[in-house]
Protein backbone atom coordinates (compact mmCIF):
# COMPACT_ATOMS: atom_id res chain seq x y z
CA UNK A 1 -16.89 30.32 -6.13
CA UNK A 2 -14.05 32.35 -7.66
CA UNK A 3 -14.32 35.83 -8.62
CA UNK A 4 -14.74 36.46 -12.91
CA UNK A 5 -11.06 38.17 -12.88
CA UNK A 6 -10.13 35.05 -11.32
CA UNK A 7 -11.11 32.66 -13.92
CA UNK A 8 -8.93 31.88 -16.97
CA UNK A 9 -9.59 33.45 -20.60
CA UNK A 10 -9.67 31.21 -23.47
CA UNK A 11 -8.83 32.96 -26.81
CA UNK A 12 -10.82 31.46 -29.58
CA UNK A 13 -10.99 32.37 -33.86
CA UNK A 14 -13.63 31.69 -36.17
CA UNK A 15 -12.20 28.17 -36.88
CA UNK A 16 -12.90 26.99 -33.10
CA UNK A 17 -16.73 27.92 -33.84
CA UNK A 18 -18.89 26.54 -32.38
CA UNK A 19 -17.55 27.38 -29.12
CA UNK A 20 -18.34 25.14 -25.70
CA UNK A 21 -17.55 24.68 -22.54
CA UNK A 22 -15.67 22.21 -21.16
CA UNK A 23 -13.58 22.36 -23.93
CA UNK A 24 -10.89 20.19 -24.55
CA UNK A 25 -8.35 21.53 -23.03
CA UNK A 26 -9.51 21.01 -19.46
CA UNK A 27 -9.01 18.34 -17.48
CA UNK A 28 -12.06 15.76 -16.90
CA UNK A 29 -12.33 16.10 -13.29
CA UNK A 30 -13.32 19.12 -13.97
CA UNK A 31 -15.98 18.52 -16.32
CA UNK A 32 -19.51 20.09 -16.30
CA UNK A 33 -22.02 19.78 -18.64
CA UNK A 34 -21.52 20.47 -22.59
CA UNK A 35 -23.01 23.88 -23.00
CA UNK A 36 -22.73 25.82 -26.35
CA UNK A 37 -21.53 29.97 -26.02
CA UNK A 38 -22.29 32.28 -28.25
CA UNK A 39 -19.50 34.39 -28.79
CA UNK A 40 -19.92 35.75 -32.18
CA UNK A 41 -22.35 38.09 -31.60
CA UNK A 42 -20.58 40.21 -28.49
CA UNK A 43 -17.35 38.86 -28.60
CA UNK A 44 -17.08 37.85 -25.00
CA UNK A 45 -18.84 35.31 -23.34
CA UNK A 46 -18.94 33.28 -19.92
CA UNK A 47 -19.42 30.27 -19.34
CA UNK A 48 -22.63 29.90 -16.81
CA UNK A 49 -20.84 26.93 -15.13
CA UNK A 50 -17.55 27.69 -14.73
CA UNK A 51 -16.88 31.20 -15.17
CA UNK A 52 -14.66 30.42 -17.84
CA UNK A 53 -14.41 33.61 -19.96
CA UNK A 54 -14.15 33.13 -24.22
CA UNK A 55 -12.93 35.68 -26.21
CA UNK A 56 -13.26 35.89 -29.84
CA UNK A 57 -10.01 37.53 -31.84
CA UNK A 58 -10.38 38.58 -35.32
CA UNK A 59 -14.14 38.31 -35.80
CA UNK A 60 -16.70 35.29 -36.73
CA UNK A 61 -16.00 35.27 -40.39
CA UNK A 62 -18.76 34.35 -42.60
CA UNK A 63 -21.37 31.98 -42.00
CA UNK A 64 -21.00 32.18 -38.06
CA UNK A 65 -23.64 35.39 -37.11
């Protein structure tokens, strides 16, 4: 398996809440299960699949904590 600093960071705002993984972006061969991240509450979150690293920019606005 690649190492974290390896894997690609996706930059995400309060309007992409809620936040999963795969998102849309990535290609269906590479598809794992749907799994749901919370990112609002540290900022930063991995994926436990894929490594994928989220980051929120900007905060979760309201509602979304």
């Amino acid at each position: 398996m690649a190492e974290t600093r390896d894997m690609p960071v996706v930059v995400v705002h309060a309007k992409d809440l809620p936040v999963y993984c795969p998102n849309p972006s990535m290609p269906l061969w590479s598809s794992h299960p749907r799994v749901y991240l919370d990112v609002a509450d540290e900022g930063e979150v991995l994926c436990p699949y894929c490594g994928t690293r989220y980051r929120l920019e900007g905060g979760a606005g309201g509602g979304h904590r």
